[in-house]
C-alpha atoms as a PDB file:
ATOM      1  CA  UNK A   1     -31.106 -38.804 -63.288  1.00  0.00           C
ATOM      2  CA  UNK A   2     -27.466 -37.496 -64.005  1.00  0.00           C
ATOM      3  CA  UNK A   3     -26.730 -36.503 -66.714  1.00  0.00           C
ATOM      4  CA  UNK A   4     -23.262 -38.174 -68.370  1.00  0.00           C
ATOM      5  CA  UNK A   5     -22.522 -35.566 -70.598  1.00  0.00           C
ATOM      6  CA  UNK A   6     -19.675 -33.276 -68.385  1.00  0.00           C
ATOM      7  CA  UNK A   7     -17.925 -36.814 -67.807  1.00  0.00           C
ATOM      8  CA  UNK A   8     -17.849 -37.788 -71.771  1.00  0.00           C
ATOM      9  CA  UNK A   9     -17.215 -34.592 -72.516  1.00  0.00           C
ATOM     10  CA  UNK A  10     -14.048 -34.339 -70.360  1.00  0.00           C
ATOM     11  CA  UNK A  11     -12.846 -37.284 -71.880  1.00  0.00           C
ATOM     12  CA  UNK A  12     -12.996 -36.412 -75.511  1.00  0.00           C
ATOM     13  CA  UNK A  13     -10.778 -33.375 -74.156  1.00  0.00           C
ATOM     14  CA  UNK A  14      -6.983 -33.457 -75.260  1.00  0.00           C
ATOM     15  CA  UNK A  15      -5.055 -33.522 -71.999  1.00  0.00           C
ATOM     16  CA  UNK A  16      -3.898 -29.646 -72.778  1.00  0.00           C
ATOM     17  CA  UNK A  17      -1.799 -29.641 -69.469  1.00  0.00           C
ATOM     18  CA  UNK A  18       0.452 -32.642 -70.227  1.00  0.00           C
ATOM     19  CA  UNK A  19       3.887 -31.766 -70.220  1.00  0.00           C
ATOM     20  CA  UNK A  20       5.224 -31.059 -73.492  1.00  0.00           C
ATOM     21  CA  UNK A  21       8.515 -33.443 -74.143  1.00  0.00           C
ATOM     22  CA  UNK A  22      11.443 -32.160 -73.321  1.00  0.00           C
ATOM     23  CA  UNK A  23      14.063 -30.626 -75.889  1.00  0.00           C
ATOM     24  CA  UNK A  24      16.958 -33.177 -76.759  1.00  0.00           C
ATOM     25  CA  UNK A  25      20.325 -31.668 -75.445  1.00  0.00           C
ATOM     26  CA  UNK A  26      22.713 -31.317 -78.160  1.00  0.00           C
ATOM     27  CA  UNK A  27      25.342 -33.748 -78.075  1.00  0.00           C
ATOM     28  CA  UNK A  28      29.165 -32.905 -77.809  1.00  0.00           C
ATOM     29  CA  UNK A  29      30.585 -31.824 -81.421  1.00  0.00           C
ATOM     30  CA  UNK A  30      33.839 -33.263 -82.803  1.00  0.00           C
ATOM     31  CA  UNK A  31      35.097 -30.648 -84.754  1.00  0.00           C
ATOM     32  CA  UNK A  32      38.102 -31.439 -86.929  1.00  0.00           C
ATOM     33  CA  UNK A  33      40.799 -28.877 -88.871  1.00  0.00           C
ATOM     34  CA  UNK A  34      42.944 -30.780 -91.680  1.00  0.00           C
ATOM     35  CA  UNK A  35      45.195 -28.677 -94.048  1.00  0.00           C
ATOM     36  CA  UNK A  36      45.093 -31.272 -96.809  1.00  0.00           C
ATOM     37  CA  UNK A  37      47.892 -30.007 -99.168  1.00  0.00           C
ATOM     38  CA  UNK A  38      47.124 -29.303-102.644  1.00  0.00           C
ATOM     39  CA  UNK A  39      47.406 -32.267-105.007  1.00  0.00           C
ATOM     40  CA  UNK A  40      51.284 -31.656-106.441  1.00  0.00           C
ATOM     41  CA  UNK A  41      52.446 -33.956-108.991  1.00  0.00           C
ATOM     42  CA  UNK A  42      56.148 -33.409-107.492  1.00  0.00           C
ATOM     43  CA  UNK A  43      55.130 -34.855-104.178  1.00  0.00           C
ATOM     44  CA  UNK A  44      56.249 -38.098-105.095  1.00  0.00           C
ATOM     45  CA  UNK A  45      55.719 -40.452-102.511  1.00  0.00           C
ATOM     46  CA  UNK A  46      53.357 -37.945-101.127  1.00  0.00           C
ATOM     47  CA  UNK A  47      51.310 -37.061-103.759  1.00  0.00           C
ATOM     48  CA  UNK A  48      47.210 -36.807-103.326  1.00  0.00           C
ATOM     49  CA  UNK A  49      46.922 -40.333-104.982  1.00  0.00           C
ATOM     50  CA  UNK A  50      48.860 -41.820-102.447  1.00  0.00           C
ATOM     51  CA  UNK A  51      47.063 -39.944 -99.669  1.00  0.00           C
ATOM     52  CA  UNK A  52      43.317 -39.365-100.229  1.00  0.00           C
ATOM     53  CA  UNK A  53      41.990 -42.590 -98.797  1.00  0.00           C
ATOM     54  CA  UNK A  54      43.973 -42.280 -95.552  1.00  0.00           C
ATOM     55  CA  UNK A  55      42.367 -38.444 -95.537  1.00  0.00           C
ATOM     56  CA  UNK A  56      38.838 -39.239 -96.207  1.00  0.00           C
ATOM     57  CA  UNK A  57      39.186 -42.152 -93.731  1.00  0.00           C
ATOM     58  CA  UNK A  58      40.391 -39.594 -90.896  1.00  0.00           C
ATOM     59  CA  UNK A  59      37.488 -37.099 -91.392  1.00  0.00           C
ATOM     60  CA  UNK A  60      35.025 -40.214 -91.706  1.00  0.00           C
ATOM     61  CA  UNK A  61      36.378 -41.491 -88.459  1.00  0.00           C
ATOM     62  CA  UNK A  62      36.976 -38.415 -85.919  1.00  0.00           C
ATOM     63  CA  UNK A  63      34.561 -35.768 -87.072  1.00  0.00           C
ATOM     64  CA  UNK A  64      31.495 -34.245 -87.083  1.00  0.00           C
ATOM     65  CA  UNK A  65      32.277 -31.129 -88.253  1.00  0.00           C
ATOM     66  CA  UNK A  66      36.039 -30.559 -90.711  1.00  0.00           C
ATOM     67  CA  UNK A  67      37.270 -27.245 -91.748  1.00  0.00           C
ATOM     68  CA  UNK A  68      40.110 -28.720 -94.716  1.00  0.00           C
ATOM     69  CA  UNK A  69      42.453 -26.274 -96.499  1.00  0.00           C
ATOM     70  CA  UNK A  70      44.075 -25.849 -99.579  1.00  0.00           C
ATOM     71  CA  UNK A  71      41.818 -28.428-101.055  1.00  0.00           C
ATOM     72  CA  UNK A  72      41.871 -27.893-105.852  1.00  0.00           C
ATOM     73  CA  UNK A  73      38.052 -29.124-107.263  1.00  0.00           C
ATOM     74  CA  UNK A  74      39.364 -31.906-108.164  1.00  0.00           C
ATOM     75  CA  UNK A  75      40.144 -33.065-104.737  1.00  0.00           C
ATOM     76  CA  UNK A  76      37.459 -32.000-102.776  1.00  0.00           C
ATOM     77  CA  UNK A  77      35.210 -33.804-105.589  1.00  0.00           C
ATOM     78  CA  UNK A  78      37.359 -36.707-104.867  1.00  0.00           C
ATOM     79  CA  UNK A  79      36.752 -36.363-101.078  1.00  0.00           C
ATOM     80  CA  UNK A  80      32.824 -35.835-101.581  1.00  0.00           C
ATOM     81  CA  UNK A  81      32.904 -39.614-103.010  1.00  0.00           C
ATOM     82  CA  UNK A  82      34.628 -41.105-100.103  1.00  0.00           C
ATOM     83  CA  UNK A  83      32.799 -39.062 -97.655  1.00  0.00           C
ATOM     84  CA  UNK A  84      29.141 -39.862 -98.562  1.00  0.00           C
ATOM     85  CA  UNK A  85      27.794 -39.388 -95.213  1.00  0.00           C
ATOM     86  CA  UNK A  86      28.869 -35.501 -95.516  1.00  0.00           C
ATOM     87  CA  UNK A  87      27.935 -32.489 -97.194  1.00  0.00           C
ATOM     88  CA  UNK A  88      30.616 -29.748 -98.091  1.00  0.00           C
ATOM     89  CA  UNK A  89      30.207 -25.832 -98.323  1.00  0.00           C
ATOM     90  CA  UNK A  90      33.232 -24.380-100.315  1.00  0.00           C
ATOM     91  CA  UNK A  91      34.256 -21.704-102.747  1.00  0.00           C
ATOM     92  CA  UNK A  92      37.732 -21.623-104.115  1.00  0.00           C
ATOM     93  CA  UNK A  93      39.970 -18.454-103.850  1.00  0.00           C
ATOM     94  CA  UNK A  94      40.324 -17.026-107.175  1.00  0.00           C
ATOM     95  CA  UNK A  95      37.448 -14.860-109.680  1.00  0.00           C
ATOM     96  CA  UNK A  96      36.518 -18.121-110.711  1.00  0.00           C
ATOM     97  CA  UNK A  97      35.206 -20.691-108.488  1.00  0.00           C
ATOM     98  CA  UNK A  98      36.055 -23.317-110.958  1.00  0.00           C
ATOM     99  CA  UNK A  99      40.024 -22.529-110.318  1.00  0.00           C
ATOM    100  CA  UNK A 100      42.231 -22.455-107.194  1.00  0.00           C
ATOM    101  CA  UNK A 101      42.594 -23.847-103.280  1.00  0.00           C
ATOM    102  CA  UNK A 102      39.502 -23.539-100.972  1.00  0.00           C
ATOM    103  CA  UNK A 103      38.723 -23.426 -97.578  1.00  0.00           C
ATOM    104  CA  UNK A 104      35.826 -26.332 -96.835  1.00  0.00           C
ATOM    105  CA  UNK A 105      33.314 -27.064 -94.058  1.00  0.00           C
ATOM    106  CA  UNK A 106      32.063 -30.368 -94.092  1.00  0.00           C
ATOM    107  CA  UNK A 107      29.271 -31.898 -91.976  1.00  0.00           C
ATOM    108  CA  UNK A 108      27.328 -34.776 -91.061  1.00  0.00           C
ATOM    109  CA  UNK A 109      24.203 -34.757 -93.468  1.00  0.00           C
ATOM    110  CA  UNK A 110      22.674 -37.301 -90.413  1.00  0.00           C
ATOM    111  CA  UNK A 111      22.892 -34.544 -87.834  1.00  0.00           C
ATOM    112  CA  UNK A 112      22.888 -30.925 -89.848  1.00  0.00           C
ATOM    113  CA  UNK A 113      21.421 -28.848 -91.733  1.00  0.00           C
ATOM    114  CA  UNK A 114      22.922 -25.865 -93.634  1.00  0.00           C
ATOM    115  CA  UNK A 115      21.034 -22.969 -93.435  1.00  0.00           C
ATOM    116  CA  UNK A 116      23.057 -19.946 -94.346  1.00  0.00           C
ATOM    117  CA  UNK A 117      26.375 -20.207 -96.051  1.00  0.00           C
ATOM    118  CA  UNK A 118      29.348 -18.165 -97.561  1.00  0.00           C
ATOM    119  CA  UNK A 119      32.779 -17.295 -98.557  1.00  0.00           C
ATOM    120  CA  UNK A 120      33.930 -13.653 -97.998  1.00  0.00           C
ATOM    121  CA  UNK A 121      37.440 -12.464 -99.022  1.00  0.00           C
ATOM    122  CA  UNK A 122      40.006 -11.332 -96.281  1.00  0.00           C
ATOM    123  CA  UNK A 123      41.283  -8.437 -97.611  1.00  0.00           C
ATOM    124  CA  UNK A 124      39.911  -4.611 -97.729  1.00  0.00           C
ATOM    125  CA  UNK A 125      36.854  -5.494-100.096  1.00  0.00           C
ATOM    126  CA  UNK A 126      35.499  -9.021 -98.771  1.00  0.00           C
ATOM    127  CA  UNK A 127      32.651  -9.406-100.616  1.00  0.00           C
ATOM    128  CA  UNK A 128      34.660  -9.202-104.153  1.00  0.00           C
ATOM    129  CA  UNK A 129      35.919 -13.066-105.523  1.00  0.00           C
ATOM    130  CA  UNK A 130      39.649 -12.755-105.553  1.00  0.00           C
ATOM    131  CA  UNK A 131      40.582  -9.478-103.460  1.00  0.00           C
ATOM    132  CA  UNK A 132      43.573  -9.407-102.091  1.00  0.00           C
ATOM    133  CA  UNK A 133      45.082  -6.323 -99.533  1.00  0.00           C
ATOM    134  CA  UNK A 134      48.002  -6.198 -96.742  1.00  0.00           C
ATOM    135  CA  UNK A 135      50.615  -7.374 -98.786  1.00  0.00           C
ATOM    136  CA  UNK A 136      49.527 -11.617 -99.447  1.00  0.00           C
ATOM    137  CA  UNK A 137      50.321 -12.463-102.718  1.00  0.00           C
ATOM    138  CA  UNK A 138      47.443 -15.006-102.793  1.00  0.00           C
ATOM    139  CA  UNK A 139      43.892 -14.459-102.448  1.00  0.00           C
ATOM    140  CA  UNK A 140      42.780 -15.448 -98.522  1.00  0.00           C
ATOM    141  CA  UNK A 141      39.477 -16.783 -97.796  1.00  0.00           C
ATOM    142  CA  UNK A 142      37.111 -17.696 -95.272  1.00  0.00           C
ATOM    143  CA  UNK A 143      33.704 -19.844 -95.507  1.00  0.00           C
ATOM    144  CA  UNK A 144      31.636 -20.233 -93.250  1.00  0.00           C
ATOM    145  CA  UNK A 145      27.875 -22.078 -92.581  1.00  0.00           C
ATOM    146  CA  UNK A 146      25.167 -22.083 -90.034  1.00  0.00           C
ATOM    147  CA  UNK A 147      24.678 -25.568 -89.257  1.00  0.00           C
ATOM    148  CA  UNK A 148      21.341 -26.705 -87.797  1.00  0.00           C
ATOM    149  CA  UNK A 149      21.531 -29.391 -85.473  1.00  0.00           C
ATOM    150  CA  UNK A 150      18.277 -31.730 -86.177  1.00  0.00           C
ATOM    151  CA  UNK A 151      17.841 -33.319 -83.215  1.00  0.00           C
ATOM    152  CA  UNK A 152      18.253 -30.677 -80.609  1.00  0.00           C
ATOM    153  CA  UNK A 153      16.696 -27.754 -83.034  1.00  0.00           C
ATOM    154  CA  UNK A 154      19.873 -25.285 -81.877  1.00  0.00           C
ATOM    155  CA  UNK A 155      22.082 -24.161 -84.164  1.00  0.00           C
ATOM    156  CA  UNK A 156      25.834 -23.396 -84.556  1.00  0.00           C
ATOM    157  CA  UNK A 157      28.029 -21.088 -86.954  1.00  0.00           C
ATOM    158  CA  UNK A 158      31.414 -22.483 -88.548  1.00  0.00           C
ATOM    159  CA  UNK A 159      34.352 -20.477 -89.998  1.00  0.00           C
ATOM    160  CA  UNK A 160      36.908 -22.270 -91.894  1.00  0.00           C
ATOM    161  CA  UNK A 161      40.140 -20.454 -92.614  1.00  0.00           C
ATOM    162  CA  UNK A 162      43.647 -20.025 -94.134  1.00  0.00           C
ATOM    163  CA  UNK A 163      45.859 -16.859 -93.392  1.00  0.00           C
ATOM    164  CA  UNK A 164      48.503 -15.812 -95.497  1.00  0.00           C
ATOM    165  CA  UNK A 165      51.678 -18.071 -95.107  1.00  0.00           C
ATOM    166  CA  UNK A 166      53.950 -14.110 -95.867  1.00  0.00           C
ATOM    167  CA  UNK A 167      52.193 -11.674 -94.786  1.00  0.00           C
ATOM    168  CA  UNK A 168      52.174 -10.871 -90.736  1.00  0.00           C
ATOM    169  CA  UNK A 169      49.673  -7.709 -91.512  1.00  0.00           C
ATOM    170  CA  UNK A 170      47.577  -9.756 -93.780  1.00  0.00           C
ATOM    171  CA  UNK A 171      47.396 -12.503 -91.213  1.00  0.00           C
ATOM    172  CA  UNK A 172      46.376  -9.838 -88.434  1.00  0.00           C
ATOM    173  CA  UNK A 173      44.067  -7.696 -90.651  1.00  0.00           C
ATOM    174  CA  UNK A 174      42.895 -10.517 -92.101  1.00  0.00           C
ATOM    175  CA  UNK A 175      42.045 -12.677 -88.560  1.00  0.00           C
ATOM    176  CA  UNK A 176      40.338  -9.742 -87.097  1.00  0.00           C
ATOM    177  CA  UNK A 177      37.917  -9.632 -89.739  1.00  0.00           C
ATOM    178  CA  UNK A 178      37.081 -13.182 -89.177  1.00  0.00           C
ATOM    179  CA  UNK A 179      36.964 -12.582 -85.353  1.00  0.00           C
ATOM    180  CA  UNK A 180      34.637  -9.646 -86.018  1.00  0.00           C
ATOM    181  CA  UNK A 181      32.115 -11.200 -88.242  1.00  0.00           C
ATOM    182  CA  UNK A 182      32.325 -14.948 -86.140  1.00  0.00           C
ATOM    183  CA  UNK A 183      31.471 -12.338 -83.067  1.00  0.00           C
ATOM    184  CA  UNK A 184      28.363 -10.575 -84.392  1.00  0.00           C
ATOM    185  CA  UNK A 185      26.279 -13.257 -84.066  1.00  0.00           C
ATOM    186  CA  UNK A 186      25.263 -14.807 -80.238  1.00  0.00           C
ATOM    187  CA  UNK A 187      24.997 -18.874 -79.914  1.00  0.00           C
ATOM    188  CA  UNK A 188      28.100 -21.101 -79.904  1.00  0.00           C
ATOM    189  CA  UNK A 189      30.724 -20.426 -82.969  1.00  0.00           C
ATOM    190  CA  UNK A 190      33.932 -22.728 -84.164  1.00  0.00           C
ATOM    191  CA  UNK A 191      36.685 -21.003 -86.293  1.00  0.00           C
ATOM    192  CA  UNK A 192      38.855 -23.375 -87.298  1.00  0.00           C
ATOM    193  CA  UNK A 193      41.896 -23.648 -89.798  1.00  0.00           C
ATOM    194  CA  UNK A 194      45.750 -23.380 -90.600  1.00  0.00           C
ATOM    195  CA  UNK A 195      47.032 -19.408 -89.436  1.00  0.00           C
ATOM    196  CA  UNK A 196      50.558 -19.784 -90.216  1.00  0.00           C
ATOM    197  CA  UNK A 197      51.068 -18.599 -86.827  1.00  0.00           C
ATOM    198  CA  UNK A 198      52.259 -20.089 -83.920  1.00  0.00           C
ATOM    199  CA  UNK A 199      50.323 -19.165 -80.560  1.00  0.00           C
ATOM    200  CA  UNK A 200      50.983 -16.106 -79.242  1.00  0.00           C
ATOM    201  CA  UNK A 201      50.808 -13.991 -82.861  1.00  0.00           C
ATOM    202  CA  UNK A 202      48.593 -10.984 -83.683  1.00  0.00           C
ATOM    203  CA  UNK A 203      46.329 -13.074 -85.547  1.00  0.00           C
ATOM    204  CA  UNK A 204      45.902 -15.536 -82.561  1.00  0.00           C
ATOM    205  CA  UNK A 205      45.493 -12.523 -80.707  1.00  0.00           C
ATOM    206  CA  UNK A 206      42.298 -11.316 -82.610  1.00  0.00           C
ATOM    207  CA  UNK A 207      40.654 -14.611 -80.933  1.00  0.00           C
ATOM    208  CA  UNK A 208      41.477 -13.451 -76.997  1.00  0.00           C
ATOM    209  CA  UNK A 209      39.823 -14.629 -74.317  1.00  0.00           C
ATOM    210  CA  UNK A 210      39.082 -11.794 -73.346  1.00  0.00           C
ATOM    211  CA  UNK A 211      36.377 -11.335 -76.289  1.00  0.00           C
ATOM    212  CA  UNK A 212      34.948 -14.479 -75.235  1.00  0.00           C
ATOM    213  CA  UNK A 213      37.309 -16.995 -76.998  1.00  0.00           C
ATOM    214  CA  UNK A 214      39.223 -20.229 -76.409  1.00  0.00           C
ATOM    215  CA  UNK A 215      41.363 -22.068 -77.969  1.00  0.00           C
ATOM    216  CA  UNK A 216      40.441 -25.800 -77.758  1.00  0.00           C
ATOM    217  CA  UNK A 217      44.053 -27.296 -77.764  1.00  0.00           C
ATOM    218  CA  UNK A 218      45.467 -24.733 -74.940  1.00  0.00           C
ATOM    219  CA  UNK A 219      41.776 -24.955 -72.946  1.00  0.00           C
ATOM    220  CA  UNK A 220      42.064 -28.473 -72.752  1.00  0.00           C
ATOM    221  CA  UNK A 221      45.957 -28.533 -71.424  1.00  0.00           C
ATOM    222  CA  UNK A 222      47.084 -31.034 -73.970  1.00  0.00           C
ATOM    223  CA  UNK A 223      50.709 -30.072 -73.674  1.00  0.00           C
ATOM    224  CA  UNK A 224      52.916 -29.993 -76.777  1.00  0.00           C
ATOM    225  CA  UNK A 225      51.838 -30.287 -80.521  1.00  0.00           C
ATOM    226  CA  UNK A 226      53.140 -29.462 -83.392  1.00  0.00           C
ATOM    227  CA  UNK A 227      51.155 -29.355 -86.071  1.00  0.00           C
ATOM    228  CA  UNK A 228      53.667 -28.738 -89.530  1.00  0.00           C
ATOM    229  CA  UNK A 229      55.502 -31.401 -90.381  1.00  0.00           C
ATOM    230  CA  UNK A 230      57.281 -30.584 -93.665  1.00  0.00           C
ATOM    231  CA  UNK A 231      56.975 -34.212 -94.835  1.00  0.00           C
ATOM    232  CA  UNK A 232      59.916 -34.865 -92.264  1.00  0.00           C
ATOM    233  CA  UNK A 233      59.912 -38.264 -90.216  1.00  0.00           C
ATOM    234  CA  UNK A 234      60.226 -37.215 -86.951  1.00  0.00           C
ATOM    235  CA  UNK A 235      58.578 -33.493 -88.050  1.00  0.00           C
ATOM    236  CA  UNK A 236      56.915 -31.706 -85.412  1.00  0.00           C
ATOM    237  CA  UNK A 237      57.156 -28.003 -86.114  1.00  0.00           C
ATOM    238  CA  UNK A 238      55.387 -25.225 -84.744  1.00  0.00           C
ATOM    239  CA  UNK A 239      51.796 -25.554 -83.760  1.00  0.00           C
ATOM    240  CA  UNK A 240      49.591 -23.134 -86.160  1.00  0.00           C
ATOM    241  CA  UNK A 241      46.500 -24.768 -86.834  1.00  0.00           C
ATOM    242  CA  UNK A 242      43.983 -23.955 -84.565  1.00  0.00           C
ATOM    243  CA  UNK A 243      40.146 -24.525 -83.248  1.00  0.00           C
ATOM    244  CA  UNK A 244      38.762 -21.502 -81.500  1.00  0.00           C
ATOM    245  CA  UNK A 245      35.439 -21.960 -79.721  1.00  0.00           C
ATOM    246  CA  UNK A 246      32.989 -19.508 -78.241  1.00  0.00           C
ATOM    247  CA  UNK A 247      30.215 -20.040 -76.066  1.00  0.00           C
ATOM    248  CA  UNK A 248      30.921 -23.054 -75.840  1.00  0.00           C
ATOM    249  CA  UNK A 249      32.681 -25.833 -73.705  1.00  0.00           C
ATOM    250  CA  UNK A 250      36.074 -27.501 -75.012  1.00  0.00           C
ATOM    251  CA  UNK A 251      36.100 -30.961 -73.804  1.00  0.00           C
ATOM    252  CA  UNK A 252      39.453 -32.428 -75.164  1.00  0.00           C
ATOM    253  CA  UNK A 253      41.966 -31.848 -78.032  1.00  0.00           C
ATOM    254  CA  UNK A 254      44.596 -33.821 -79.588  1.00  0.00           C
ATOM    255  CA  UNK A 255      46.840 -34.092 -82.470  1.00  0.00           C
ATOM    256  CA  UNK A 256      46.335 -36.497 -85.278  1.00  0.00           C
ATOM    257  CA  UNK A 257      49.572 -37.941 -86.130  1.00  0.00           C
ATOM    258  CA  UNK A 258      48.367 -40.074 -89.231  1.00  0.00           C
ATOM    259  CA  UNK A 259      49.677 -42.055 -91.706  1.00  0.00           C
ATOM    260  CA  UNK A 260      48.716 -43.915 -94.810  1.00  0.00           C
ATOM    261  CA  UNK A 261      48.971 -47.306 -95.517  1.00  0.00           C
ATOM    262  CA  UNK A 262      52.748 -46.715 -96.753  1.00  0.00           C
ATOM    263  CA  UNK A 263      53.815 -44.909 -93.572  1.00  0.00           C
ATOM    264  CA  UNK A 264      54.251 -41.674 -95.112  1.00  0.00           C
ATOM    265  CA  UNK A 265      51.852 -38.717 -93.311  1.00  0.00           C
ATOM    266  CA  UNK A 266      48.628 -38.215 -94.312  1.00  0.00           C
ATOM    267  CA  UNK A 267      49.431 -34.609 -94.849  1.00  0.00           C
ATOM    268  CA  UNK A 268      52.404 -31.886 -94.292  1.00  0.00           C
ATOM    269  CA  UNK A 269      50.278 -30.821 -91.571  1.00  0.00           C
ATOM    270  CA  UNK A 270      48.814 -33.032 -88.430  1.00  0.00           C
ATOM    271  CA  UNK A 271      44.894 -32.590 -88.156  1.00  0.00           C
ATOM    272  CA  UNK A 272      43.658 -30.883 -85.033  1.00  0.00           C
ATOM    273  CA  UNK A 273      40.401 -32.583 -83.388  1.00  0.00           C
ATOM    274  CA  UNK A 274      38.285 -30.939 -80.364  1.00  0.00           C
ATOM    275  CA  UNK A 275      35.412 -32.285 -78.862  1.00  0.00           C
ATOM    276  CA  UNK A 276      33.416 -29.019 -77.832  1.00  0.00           C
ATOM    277  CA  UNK A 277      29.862 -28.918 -76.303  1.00  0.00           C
END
């Protein structure tokens, strides 16, 4: 008689050889910049109060991923309540993190994880809260985040940025250090803010494409758009706010013209959105 072993044997085996399942391709990233402008009591009609629902209600709507500028604690804490789907990473300008604007990245808590995070100074000693160097008045900063995407297990690096509205060396000097340390990592990176530049400057210039860089609203041909609008009705200044993308794939770009509920802009400056892959 046969034995029956070999055949009950082979099916207590785990099938070893089945394919494993296949990794989930990222999907496309809308990445959003929004200069928010700083809550000013002599604003008037255009004061933060009148404007933070229409702002929260634009980053809830067309992003993934927002880089926002010139955001005071007390408006980015007012943000964080309307936006409780994100998470923020942010450190204000000055010594103390408790005082002055900030450059945020904010995410999709659904879809990221952070898991590496900072704010470095642009000046000559980055590292040190409040530096300044090149002739900017202001501190100049730049945080960034490594953001995890959960479902595809790949992971991404974001820059958020404001240059020096004076300066035209501390906007250069100042850009190329961003460039460099967005650069020393492989794997797709976003740098995104307001440059106070309009394309075709030296700080533009520190993101060429010839070091691997493009810039989502000239890649994707959208044709003209401003981005400052001064408050101004029919205000469509130059364009200097700006999503630069490497390794990576820009799919479309556009200009946000928005307005709150009053028909005043959401902003002085028009958010920039780019859906990259």
């Amino acid at each position: 008689m046969k034995s029956i072993l070999p055949l009950v044997a082979l099916a207590l085996v785990p099938p070893l050889l089945e394919a494993a399942p296949a990794a989930t391709a990222p999907a496309p990233v809308r990445a959003l910049t929004f200069n928010l402008r700083y809550a000013n009591a002599g604003d008037g009609p255009d004061r933060w109060e009148a404007r933070r629902d229409t702002v929260a209600a634009v980053i809830a709507r067309e992003a993934d991923i927002a880089a926002t500028q010139e955001g005071l604690p007390p408006q980015m804490a007012e943000l964080a309540a309307r936006l409780p789907d994100f998470a923020v990473v942010s450190r204000t300008r000055e010594v103390s993190p408790a005082k002055g604007e900030c450059c945020g990245v904010w995410f999709r808590k659904d879809r990221f994880e952070a898991t590496a995070s900072g704010t470095f100074w642009l000046s000559e000693t980055p590292d040190v809260p409040g530096s300044k160097s090149w002739g900017n008045d202001l501190p100049r900063t730049c945080t960034w985040v490594v953001l995890k995407d959960k479902a595809a297990g790949c992971s991404l690096r974001v820059f958020g940025v404001h240059l020096d509205h004076q300066s035209a060396e501390a906007r250069k000097r100042g850009a190329a250090l961003v460039a460099a340390r967005a650069a020393a990592h492989p794997g797709t990176t976003l740098v995104m803010g307001d440059f106070n530049e309009q394309w075709g400057g030296p700080a533009c210039g520190a993101f060429a494409a010839a070091s691997g860089w493009l810039e989502a609203w000239h890649a994707a041909g959208a044709g003209e758009g401003g981005t400052f609008n001064g408050w101004r009705e029919q205000g469509r200044f130059g364009h200097i706010d700006f999503i630069f993308v490497r390794e990576g794939k820009v799919r479309s770009a556009r200009v946000l013209r928005e307005k709150t509920p009053a028909g005043r802009w959401a902003s002085d400056h028009f958010p920039v959105r780019a859906e990259v892959e």
